[in-house]
C-alpha atoms as a PDB file:
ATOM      1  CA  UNK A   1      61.000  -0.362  88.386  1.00  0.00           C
ATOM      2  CA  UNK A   2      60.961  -0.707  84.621  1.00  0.00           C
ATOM      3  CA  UNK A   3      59.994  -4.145  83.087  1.00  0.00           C
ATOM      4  CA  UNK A   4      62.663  -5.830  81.509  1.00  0.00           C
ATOM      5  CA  UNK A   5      60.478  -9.062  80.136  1.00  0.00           C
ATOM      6  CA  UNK A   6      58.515  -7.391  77.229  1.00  0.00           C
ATOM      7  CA  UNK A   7      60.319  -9.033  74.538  1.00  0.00           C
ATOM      8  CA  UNK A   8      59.849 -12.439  76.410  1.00  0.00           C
ATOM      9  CA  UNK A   9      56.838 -12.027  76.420  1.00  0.00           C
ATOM     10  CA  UNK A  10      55.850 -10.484  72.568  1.00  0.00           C
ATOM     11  CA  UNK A  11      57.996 -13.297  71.505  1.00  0.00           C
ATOM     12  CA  UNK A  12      56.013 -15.466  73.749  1.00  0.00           C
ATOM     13  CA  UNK A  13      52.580 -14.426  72.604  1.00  0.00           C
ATOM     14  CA  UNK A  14      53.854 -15.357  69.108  1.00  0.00           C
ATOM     15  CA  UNK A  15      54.831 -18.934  69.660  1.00  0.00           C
ATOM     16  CA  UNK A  16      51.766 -19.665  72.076  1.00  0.00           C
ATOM     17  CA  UNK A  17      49.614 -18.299  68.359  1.00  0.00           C
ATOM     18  CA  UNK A  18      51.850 -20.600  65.923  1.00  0.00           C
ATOM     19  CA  UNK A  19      51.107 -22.972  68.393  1.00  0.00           C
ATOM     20  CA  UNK A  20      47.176 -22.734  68.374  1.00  0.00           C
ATOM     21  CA  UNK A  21      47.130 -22.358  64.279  1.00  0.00           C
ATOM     22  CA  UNK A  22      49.289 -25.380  63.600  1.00  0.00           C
ATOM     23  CA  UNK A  23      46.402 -27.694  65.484  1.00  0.00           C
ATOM     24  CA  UNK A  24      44.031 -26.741  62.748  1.00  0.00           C
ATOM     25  CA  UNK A  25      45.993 -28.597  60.291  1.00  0.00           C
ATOM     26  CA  UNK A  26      44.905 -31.671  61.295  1.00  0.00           C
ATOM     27  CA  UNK A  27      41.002 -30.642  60.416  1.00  0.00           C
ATOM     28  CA  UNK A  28      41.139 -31.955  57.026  1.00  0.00           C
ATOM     29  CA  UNK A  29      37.552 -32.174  54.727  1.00  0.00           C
ATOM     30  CA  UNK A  30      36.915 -35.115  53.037  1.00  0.00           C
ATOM     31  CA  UNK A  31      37.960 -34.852  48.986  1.00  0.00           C
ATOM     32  CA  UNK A  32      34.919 -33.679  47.007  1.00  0.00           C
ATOM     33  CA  UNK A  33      35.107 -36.781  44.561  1.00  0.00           C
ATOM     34  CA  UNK A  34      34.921 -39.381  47.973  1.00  0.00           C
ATOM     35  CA  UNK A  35      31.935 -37.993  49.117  1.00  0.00           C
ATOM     36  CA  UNK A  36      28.516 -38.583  46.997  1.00  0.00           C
ATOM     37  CA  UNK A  37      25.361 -37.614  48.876  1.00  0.00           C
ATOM     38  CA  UNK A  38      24.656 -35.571  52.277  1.00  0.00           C
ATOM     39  CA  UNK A  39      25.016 -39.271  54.451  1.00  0.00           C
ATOM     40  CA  UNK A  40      27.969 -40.407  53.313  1.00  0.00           C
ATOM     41  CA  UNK A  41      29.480 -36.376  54.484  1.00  0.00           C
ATOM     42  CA  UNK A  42      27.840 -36.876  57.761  1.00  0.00           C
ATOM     43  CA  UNK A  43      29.031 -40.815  58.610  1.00  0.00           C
ATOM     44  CA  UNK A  44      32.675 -39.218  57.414  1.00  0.00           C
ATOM     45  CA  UNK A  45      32.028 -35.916  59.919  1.00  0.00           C
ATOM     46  CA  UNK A  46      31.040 -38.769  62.520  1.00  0.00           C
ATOM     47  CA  UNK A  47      34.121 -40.800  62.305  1.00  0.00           C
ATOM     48  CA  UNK A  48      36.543 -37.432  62.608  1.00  0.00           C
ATOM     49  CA  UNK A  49      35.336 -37.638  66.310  1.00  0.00           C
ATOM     50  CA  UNK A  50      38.761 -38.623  67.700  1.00  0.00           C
ATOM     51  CA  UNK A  51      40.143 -35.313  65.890  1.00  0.00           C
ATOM     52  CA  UNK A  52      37.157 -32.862  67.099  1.00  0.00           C
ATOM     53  CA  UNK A  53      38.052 -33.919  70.691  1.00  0.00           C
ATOM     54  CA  UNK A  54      41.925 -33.566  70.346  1.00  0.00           C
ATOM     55  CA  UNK A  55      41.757 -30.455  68.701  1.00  0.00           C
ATOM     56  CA  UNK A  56      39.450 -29.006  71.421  1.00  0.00           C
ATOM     57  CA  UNK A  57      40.919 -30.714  73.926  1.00  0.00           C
ATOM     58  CA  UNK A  58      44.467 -29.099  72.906  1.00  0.00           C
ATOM     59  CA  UNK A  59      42.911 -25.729  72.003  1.00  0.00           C
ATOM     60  CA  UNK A  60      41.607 -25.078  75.010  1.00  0.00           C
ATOM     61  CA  UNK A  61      45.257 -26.795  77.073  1.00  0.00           C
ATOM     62  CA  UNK A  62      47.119 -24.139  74.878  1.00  0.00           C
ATOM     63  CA  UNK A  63      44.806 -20.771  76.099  1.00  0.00           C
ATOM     64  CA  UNK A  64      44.780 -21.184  79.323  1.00  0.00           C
ATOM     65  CA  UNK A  65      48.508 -22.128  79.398  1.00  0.00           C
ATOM     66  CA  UNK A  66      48.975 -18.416  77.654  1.00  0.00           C
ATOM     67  CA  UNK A  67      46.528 -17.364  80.268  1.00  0.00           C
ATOM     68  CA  UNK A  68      48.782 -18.722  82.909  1.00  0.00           C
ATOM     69  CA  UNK A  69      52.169 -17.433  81.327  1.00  0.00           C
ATOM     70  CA  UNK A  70      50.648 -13.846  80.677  1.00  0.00           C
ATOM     71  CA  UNK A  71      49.787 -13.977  84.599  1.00  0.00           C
ATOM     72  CA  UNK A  72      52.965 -15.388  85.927  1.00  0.00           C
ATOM     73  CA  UNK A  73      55.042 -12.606  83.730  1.00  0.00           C
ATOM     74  CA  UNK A  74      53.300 -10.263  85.520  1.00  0.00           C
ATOM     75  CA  UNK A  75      55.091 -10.957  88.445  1.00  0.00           C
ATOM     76  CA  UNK A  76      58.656 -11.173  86.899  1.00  0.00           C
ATOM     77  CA  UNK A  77      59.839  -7.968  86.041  1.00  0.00           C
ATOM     78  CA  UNK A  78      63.524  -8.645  85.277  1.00  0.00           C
ATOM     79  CA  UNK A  79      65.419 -11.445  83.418  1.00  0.00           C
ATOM     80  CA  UNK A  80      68.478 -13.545  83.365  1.00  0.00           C
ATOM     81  CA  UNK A  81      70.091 -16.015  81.451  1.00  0.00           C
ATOM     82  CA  UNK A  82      67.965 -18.845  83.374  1.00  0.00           C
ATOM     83  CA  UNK A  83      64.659 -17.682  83.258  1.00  0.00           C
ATOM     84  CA  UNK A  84      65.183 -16.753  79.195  1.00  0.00           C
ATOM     85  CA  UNK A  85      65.968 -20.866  78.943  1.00  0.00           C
ATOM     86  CA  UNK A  86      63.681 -21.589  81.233  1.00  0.00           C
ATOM     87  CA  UNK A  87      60.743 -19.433  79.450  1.00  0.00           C
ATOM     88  CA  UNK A  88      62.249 -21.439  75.837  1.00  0.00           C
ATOM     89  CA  UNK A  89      61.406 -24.742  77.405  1.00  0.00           C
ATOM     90  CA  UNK A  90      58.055 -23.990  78.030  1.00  0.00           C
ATOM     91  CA  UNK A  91      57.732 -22.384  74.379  1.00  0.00           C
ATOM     92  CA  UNK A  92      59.543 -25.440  72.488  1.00  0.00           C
ATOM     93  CA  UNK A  93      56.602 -28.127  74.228  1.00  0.00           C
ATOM     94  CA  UNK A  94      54.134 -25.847  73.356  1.00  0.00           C
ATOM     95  CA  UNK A  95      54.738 -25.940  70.148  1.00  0.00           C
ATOM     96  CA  UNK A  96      55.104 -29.530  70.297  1.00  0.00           C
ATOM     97  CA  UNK A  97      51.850 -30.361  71.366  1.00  0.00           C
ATOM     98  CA  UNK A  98      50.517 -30.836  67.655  1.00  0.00           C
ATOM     99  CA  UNK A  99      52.080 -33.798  67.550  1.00  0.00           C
ATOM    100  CA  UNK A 100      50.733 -35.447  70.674  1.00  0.00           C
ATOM    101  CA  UNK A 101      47.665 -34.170  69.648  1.00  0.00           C
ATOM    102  CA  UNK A 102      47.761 -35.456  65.933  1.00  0.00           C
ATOM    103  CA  UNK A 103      48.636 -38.828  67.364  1.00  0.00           C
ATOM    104  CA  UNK A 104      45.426 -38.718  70.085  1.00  0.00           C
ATOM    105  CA  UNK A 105      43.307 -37.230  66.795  1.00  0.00           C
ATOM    106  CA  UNK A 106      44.561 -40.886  65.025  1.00  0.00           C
ATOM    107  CA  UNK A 107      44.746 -43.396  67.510  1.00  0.00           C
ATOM    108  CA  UNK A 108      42.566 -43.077  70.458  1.00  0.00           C
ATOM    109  CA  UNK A 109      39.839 -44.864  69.061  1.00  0.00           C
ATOM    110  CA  UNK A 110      41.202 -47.777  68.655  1.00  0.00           C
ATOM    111  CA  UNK A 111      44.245 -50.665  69.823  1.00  0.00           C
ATOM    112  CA  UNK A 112      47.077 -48.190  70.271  1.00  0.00           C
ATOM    113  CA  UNK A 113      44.465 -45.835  72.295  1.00  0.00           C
ATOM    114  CA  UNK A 114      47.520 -46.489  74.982  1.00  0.00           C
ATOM    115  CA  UNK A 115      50.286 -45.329  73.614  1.00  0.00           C
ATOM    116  CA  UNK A 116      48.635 -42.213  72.193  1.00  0.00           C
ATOM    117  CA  UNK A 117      47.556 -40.961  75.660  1.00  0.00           C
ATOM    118  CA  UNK A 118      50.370 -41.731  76.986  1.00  0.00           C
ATOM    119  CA  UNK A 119      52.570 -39.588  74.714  1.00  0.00           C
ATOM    120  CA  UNK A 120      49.833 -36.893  74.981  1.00  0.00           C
ATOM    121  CA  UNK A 121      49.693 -37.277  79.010  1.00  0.00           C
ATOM    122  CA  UNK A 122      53.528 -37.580  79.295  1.00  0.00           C
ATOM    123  CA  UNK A 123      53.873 -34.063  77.475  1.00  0.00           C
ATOM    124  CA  UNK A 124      52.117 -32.001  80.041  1.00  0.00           C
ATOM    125  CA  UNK A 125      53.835 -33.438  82.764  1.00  0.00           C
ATOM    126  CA  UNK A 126      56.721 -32.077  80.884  1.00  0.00           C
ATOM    127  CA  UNK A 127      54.818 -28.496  80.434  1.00  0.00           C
ATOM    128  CA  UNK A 128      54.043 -28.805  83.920  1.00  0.00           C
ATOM    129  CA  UNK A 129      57.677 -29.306  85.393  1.00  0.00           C
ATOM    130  CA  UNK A 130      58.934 -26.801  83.174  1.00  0.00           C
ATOM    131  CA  UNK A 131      56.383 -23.850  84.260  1.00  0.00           C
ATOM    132  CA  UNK A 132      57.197 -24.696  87.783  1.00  0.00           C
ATOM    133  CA  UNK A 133      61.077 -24.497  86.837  1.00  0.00           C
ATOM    134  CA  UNK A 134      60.356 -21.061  85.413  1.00  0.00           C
ATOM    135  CA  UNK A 135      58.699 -19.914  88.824  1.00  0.00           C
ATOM    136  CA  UNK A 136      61.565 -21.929  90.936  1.00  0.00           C
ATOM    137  CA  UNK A 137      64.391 -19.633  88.648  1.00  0.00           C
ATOM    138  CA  UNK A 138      61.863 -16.646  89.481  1.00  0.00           C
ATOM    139  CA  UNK A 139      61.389 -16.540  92.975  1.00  0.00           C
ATOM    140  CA  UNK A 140      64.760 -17.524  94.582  1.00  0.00           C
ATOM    141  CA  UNK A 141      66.112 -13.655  93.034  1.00  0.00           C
ATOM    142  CA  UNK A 142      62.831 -11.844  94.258  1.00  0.00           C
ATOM    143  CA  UNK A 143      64.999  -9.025  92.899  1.00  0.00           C
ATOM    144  CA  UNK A 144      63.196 -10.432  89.201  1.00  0.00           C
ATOM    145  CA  UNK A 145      59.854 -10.048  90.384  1.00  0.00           C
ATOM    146  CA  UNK A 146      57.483  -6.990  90.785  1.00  0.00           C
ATOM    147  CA  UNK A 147      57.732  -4.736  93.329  1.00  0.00           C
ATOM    148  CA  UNK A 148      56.196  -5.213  96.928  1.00  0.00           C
ATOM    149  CA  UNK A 149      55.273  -9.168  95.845  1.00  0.00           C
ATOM    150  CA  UNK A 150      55.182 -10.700  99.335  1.00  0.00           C
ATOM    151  CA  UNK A 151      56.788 -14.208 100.443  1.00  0.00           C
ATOM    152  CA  UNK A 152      53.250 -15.255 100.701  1.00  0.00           C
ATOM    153  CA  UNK A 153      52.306 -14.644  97.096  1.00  0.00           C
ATOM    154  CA  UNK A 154      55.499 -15.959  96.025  1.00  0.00           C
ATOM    155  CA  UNK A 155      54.440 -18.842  97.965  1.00  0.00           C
ATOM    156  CA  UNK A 156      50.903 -19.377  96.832  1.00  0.00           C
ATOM    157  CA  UNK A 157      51.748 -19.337  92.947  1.00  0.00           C
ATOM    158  CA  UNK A 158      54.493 -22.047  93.580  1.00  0.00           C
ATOM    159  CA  UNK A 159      51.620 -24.171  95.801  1.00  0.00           C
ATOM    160  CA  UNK A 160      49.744 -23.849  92.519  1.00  0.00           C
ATOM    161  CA  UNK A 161      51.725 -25.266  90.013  1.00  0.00           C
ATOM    162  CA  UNK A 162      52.968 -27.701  92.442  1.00  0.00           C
ATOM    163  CA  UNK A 163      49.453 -29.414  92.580  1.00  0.00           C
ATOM    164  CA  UNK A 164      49.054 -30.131  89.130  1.00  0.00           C
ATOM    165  CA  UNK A 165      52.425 -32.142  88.830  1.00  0.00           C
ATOM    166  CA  UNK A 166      51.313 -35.464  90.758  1.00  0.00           C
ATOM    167  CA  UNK A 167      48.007 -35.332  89.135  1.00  0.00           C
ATOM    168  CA  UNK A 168      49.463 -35.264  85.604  1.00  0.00           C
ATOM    169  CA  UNK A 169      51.997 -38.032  87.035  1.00  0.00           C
ATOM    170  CA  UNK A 170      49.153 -40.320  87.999  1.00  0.00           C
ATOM    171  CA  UNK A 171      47.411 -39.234  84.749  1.00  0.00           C
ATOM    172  CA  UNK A 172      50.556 -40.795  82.618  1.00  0.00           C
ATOM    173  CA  UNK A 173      50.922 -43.558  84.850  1.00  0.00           C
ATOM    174  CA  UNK A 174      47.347 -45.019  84.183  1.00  0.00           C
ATOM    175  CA  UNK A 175      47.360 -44.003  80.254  1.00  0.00           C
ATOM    176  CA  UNK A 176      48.542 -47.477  79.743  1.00  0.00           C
ATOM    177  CA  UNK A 177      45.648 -49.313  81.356  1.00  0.00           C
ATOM    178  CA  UNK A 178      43.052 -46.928  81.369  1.00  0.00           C
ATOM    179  CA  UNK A 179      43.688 -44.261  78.862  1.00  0.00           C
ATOM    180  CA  UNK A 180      39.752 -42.909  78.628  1.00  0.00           C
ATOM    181  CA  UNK A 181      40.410 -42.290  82.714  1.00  0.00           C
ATOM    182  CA  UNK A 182      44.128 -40.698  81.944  1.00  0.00           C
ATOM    183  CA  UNK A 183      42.134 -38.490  79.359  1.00  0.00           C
ATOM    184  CA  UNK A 184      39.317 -37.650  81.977  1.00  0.00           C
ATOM    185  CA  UNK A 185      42.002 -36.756  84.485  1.00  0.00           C
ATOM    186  CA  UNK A 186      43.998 -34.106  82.049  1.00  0.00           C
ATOM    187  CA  UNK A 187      40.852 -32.685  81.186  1.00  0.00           C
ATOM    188  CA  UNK A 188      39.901 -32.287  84.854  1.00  0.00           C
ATOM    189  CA  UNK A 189      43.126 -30.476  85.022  1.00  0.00           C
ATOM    190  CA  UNK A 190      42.238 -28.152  82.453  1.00  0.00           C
ATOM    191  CA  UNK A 191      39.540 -26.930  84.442  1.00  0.00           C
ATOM    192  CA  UNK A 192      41.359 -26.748  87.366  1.00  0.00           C
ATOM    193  CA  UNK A 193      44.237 -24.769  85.950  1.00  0.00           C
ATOM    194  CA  UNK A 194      41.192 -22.266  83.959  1.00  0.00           C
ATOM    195  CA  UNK A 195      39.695 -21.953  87.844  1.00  0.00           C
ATOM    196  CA  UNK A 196      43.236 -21.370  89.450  1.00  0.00           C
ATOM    197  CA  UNK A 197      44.636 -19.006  87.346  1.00  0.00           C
ATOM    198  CA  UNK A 198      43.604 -16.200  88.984  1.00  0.00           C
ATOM    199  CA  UNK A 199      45.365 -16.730  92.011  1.00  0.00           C
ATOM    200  CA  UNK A 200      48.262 -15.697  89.795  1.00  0.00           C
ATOM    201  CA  UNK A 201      47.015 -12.175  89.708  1.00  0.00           C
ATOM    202  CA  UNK A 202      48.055 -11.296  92.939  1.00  0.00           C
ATOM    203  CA  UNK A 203      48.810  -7.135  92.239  1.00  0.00           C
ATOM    204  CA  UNK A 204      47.690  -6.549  95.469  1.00  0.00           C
ATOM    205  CA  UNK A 205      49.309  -8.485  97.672  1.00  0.00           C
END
């Protein structure tokens, strides 16, 4: 069976970069004529602490969702009309995340810490919903999938994206009290979904 997603996915591949590069805007150096001796550059690198962590923080949330959509297109094989939408969901919040991320880089250090984890939390429930809605649109036509998957594969990659939806729920839900906990949670999740990716590369089964 030939594979009909390769321009899904090289068009993919480019967005998820785009994505990645337009976080690095937000590292900005100091201007040469603020900055007068070696302390002054350090107490300014010090206080760029909220941008360090959103940048990695986002970095890293942006790989291992390409990880996770390289993986998942191995399994679909053909395309329709729904999973082409579906797939441009996932790519227009990905390249959204700068902002959410921008906004954590600014804010979470201080009184609006809330409201900036919240937005950032909130979007990858969103990513999350819309990766299992690409799976859901996947698997009900196993004629789009590889040959030979079984029900239980099938089965086992839907389990996975299904966990991470009520965590990132709970995750929003407490951003407005407790957003260093809300923050914790997400990047708990990141591990989680670095660990569980490879039971999306299920060839053999």
């Amino acid at each position: 069976m030939e594979k009909e997603t390769v321009r899904i996915e090289n068009f993919s591949d480019a967005v998820f970069a785009i994505a990645i590069t337009l976080l690095v805007l937000d590292l900005r150096a100091p201007e040469a004529d603020t900055i007068k001796n070696g302390s002054e550059l350090l107490t300014f690198l010090k206080n760029q602490w909220t941008t360090y962590l959103a940048f990695t923080l986002s970095f890293f949330s942006i790989f291992i969702m390409w990880v996770n959509h390289h993986k998942i297109f191995k399994q679909i094989y053909s395309r329709n009309t729904a999973i082409m939408f579906a797939n441009g969901l996932i790519l227009f919040l990905v390249a959204a995340v700068s902002y959410p991320t921008a906004l954590l880089a600014r804010f979470f250090g201080g009184e609006a810490a809330t409201i900036a984890v919240a937005v950032y939390t909130g979007m990858f429930v969103l990513i999350n919903i819309a990766y299992n809605l690409l799976w859901w649109i996947a698997s009900t036509n196993k004629k789009l999938l590889r040959p030979g998957i079984t029900d239980r594969a099938i089965r086992k990659i839907r389990d996975n994206y299904a966990y991470g939806l009520p965590s990132y729920l709970i995750a929003f839900g407490i951003s407005f009290s407790f957003p260093v906990t809300a923050l914790t949670i997400n990047m708990i999740l990141l591990l989680f979904w670095a660990v569980s990716s490879g039971k999306i590369n299920l060839q053999q089964e």
